[in-house]
PDB file of N, CA and C in Angstrom:
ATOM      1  N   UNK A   1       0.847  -1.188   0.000  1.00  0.00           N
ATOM      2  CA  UNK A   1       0.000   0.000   0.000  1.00  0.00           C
ATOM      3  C   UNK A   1       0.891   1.250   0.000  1.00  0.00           C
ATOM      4  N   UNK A   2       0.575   2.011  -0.814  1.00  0.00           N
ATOM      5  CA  UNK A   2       1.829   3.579  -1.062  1.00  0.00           C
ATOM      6  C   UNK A   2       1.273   4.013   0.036  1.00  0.00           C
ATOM      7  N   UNK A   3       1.880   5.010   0.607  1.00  0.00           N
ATOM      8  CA  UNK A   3       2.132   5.880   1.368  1.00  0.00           C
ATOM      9  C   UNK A   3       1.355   7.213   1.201  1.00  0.00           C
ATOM     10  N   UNK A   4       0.870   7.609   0.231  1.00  0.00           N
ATOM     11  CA  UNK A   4       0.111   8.723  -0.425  1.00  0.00           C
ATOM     12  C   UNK A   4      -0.740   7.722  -0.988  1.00  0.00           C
ATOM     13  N   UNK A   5      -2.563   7.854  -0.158  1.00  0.00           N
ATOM     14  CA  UNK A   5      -3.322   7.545  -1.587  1.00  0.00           C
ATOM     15  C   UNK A   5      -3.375   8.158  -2.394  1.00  0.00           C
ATOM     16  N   UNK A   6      -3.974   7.402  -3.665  1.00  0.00           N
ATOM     17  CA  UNK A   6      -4.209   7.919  -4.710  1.00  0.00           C
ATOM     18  C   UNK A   6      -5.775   8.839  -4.813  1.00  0.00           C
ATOM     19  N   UNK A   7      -5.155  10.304  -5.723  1.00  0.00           N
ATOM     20  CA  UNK A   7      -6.325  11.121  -6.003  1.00  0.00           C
ATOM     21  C   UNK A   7      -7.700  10.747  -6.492  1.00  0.00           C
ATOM     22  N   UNK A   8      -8.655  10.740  -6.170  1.00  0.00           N
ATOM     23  CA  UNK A   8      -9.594  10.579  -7.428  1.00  0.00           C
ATOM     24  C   UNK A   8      -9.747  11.108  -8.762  1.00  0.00           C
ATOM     25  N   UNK A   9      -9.918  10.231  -9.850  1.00  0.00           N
ATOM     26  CA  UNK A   9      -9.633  10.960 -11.191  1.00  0.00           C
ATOM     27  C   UNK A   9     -10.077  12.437 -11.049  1.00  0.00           C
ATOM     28  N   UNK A  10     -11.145  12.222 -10.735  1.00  0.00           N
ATOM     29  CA  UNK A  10     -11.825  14.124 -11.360  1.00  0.00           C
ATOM     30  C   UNK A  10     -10.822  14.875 -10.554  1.00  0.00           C
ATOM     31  N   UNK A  11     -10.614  15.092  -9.412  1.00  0.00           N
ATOM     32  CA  UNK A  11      -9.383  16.126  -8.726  1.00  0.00           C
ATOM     33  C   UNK A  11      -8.360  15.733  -9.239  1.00  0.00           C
ATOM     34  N   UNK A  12      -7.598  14.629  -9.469  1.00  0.00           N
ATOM     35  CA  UNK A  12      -6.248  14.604 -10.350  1.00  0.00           C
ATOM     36  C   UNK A  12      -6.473  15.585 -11.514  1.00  0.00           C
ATOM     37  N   UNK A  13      -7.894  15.471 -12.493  1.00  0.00           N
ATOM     38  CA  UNK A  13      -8.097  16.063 -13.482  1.00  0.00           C
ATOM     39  C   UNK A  13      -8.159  17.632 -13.783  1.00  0.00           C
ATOM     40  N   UNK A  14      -9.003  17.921 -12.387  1.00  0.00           N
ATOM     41  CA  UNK A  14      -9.152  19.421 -11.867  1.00  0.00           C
ATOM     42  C   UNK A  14      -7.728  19.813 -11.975  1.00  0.00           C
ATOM     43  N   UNK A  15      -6.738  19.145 -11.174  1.00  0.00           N
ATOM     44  CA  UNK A  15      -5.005  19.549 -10.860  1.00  0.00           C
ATOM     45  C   UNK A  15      -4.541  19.687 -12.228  1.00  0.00           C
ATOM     46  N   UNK A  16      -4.863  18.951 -13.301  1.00  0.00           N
ATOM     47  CA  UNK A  16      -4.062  18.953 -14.286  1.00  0.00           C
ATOM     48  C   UNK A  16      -4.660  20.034 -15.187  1.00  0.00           C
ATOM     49  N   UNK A  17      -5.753  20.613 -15.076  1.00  0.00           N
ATOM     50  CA  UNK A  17      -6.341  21.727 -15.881  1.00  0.00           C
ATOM     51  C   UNK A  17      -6.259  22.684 -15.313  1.00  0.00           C
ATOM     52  N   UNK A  18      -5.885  23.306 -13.529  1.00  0.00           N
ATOM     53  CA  UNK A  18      -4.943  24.305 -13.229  1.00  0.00           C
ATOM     54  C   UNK A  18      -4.296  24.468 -13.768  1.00  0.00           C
ATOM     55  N   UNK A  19      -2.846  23.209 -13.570  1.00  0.00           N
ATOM     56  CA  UNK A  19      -1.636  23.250 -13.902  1.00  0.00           C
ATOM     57  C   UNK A  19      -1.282  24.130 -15.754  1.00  0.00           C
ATOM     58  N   UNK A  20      -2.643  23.608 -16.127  1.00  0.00           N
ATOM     59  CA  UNK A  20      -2.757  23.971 -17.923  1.00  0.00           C
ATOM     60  C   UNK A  20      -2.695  25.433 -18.159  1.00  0.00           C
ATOM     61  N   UNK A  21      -4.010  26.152 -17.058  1.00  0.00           N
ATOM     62  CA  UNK A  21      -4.305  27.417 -16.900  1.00  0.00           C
ATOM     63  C   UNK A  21      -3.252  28.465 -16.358  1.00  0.00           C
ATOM     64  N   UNK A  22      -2.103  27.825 -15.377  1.00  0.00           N
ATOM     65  CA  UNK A  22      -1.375  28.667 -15.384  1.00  0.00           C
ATOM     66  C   UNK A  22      -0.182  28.567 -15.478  1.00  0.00           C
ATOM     67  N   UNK A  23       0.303  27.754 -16.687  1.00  0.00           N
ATOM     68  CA  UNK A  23       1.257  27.891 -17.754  1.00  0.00           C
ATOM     69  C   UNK A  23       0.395  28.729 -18.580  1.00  0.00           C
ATOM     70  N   UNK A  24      -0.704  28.918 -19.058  1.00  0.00           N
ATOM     71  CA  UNK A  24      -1.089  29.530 -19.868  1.00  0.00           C
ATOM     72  C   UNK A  24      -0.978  31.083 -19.403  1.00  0.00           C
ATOM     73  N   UNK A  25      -1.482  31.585 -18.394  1.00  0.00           N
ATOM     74  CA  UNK A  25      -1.806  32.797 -17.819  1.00  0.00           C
ATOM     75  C   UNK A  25       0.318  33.105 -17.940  1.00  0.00           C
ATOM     76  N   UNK A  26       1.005  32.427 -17.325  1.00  0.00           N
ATOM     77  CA  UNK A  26       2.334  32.619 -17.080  1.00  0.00           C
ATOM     78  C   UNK A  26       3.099  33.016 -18.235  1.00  0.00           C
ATOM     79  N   UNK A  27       2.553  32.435 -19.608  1.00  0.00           N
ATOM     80  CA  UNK A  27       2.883  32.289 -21.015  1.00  0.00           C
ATOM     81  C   UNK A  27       2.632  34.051 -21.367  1.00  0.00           C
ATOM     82  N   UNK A  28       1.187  34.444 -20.763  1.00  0.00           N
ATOM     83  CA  UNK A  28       0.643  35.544 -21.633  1.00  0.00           C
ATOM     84  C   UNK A  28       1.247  36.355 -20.453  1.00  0.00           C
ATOM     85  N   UNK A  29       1.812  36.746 -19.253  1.00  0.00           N
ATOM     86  CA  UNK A  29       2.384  37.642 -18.930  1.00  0.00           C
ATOM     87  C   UNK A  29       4.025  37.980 -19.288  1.00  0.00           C
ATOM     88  N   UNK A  30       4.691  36.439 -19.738  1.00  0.00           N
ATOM     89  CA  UNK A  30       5.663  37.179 -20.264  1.00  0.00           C
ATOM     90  C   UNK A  30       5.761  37.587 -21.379  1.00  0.00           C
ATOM     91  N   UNK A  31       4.617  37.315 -22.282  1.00  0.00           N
ATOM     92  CA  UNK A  31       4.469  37.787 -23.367  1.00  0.00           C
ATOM     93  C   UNK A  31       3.993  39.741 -23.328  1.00  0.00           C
ATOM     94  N   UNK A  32       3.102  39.769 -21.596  1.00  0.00           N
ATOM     95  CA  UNK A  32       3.149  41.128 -21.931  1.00  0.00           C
ATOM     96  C   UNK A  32       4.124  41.990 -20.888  1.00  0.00           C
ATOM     97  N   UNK A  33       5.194  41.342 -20.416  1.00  0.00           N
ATOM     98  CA  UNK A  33       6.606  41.814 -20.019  1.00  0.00           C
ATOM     99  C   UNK A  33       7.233  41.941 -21.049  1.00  0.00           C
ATOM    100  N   UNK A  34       7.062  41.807 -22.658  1.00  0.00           N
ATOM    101  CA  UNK A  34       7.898  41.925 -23.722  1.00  0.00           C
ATOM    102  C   UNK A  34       7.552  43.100 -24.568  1.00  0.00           C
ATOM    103  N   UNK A  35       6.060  42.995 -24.217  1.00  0.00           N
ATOM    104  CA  UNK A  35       5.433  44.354 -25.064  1.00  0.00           C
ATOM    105  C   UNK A  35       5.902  45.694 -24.294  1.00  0.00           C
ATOM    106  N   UNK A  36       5.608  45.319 -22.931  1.00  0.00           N
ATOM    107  CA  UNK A  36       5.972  46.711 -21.875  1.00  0.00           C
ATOM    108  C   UNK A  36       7.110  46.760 -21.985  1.00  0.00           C
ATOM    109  N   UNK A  37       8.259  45.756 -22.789  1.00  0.00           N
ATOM    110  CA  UNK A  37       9.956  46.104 -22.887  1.00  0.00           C
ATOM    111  C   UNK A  37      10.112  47.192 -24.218  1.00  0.00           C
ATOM    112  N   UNK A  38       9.113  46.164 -24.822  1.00  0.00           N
ATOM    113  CA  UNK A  38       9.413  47.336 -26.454  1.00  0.00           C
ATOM    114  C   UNK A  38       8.664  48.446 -26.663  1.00  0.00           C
ATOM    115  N   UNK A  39       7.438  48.613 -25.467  1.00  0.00           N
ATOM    116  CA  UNK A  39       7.281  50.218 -25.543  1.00  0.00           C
ATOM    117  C   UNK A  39       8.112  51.062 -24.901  1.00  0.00           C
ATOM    118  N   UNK A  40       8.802  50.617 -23.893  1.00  0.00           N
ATOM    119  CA  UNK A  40       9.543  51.799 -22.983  1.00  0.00           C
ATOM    120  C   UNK A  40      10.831  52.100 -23.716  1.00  0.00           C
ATOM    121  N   UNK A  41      11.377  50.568 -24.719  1.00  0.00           N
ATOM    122  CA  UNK A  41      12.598  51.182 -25.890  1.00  0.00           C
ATOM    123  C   UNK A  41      11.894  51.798 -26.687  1.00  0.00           C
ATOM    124  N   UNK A  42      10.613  52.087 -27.576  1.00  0.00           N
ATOM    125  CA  UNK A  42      10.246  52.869 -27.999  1.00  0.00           C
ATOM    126  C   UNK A  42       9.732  54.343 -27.707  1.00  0.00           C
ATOM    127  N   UNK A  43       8.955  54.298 -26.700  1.00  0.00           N
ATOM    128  CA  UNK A  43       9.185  55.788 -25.900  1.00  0.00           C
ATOM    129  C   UNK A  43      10.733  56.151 -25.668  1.00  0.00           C
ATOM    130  N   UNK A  44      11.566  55.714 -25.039  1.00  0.00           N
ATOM    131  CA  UNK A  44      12.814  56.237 -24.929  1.00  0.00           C
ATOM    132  C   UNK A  44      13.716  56.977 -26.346  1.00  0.00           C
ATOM    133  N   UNK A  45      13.406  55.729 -27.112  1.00  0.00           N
ATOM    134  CA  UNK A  45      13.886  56.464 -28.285  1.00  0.00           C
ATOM    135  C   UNK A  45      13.375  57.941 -28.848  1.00  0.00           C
ATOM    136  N   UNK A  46      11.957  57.671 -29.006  1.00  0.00           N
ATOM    137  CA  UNK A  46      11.532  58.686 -29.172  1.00  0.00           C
ATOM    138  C   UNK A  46      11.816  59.797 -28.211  1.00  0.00           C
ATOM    139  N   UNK A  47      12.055  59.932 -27.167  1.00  0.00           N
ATOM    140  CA  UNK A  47      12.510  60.463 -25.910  1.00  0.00           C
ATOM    141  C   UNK A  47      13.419  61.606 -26.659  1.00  0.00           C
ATOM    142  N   UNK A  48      14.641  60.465 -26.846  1.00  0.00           N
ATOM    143  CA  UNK A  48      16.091  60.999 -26.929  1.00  0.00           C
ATOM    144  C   UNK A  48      16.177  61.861 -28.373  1.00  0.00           C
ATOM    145  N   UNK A  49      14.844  61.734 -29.131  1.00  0.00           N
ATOM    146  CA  UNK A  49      15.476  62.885 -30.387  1.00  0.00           C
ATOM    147  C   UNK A  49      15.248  64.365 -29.473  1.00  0.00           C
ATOM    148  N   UNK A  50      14.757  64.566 -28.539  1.00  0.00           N
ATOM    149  CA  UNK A  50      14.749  65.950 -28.266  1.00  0.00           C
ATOM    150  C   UNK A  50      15.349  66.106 -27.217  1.00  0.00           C
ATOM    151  N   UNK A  51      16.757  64.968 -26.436  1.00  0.00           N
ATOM    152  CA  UNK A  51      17.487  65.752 -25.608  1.00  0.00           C
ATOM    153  C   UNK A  51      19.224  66.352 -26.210  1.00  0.00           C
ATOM    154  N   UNK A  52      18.306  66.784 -27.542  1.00  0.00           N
ATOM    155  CA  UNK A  52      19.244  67.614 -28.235  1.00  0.00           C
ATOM    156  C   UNK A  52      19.382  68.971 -27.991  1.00  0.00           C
ATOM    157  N   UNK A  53      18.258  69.394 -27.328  1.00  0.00           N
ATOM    158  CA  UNK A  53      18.270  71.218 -26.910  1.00  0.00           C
ATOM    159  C   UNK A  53      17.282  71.531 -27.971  1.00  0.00           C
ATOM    160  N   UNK A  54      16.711  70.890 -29.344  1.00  0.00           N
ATOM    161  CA  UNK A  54      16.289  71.903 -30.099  1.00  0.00           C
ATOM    162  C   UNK A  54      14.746  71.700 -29.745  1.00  0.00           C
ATOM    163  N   UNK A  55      14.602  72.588 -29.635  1.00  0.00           N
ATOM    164  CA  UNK A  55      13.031  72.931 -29.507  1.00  0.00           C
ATOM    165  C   UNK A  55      11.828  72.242 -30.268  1.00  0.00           C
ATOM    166  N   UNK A  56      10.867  72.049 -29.468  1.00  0.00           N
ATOM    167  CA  UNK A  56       9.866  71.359 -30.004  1.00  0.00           C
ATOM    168  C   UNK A  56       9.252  72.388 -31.517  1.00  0.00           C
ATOM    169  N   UNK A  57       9.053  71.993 -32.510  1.00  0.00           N
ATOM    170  CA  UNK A  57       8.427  72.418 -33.970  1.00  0.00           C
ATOM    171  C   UNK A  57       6.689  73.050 -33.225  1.00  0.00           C
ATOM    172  N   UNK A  58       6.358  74.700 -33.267  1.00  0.00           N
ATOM    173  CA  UNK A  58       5.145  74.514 -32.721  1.00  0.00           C
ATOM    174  C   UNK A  58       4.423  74.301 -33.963  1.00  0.00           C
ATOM    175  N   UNK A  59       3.313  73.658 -33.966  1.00  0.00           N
ATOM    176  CA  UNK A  59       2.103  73.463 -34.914  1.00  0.00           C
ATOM    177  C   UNK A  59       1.040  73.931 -34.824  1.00  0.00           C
ATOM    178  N   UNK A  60       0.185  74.635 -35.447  1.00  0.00           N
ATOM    179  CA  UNK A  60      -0.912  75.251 -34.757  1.00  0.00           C
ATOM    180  C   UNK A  60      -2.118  74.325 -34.574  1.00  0.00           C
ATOM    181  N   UNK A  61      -3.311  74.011 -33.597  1.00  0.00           N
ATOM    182  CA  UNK A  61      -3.662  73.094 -33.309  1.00  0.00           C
ATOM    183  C   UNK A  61      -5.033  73.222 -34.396  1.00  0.00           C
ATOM    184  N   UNK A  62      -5.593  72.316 -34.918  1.00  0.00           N
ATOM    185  CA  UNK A  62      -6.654  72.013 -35.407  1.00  0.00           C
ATOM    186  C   UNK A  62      -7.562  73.052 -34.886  1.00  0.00           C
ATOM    187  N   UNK A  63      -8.605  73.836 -35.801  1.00  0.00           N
ATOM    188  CA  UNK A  63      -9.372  74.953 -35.575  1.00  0.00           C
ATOM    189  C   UNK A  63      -8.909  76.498 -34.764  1.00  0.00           C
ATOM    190  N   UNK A  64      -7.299  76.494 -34.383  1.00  0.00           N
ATOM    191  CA  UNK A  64      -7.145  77.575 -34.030  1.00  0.00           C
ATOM    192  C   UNK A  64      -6.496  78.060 -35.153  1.00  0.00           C
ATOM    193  N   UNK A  65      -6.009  79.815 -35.390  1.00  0.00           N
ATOM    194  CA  UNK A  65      -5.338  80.326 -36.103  1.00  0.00           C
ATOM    195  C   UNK A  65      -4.472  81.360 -35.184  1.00  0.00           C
TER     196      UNK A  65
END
């Protein structure tokens, strides 16, 4: 006789469709730790064209003159 009984299928089953759900959930956060990597290199870049000193281009805004 083992030492650990054995689970009943349906809770073994339950365990194994956690286990599914959060590899899955784990999958899609480092997937959006990659997006939040390549926006902050993209904001930055964009950042750094204006810590040149030159002044922002003004534009006049839609309906004013």
């Amino acid at each position: 006789m083992p030492l650990i009984p054995q689970l009943p299928n349906a809770v073994e089953g339950r365990v194994a469709e956690l286990c599914r759900d959060l590899a899955v959930q784990a999958k899609r956060m480092r997937e959006l730790e990659e997006e939040a990597e390549e926006l902050r290199t993209a904001i930055g870049e964009w950042a750094r064209q204006f810590d040149d000193g030159t002044p922002l281009a003004s534009s006049p805004r839609p309906g004013r003159r």
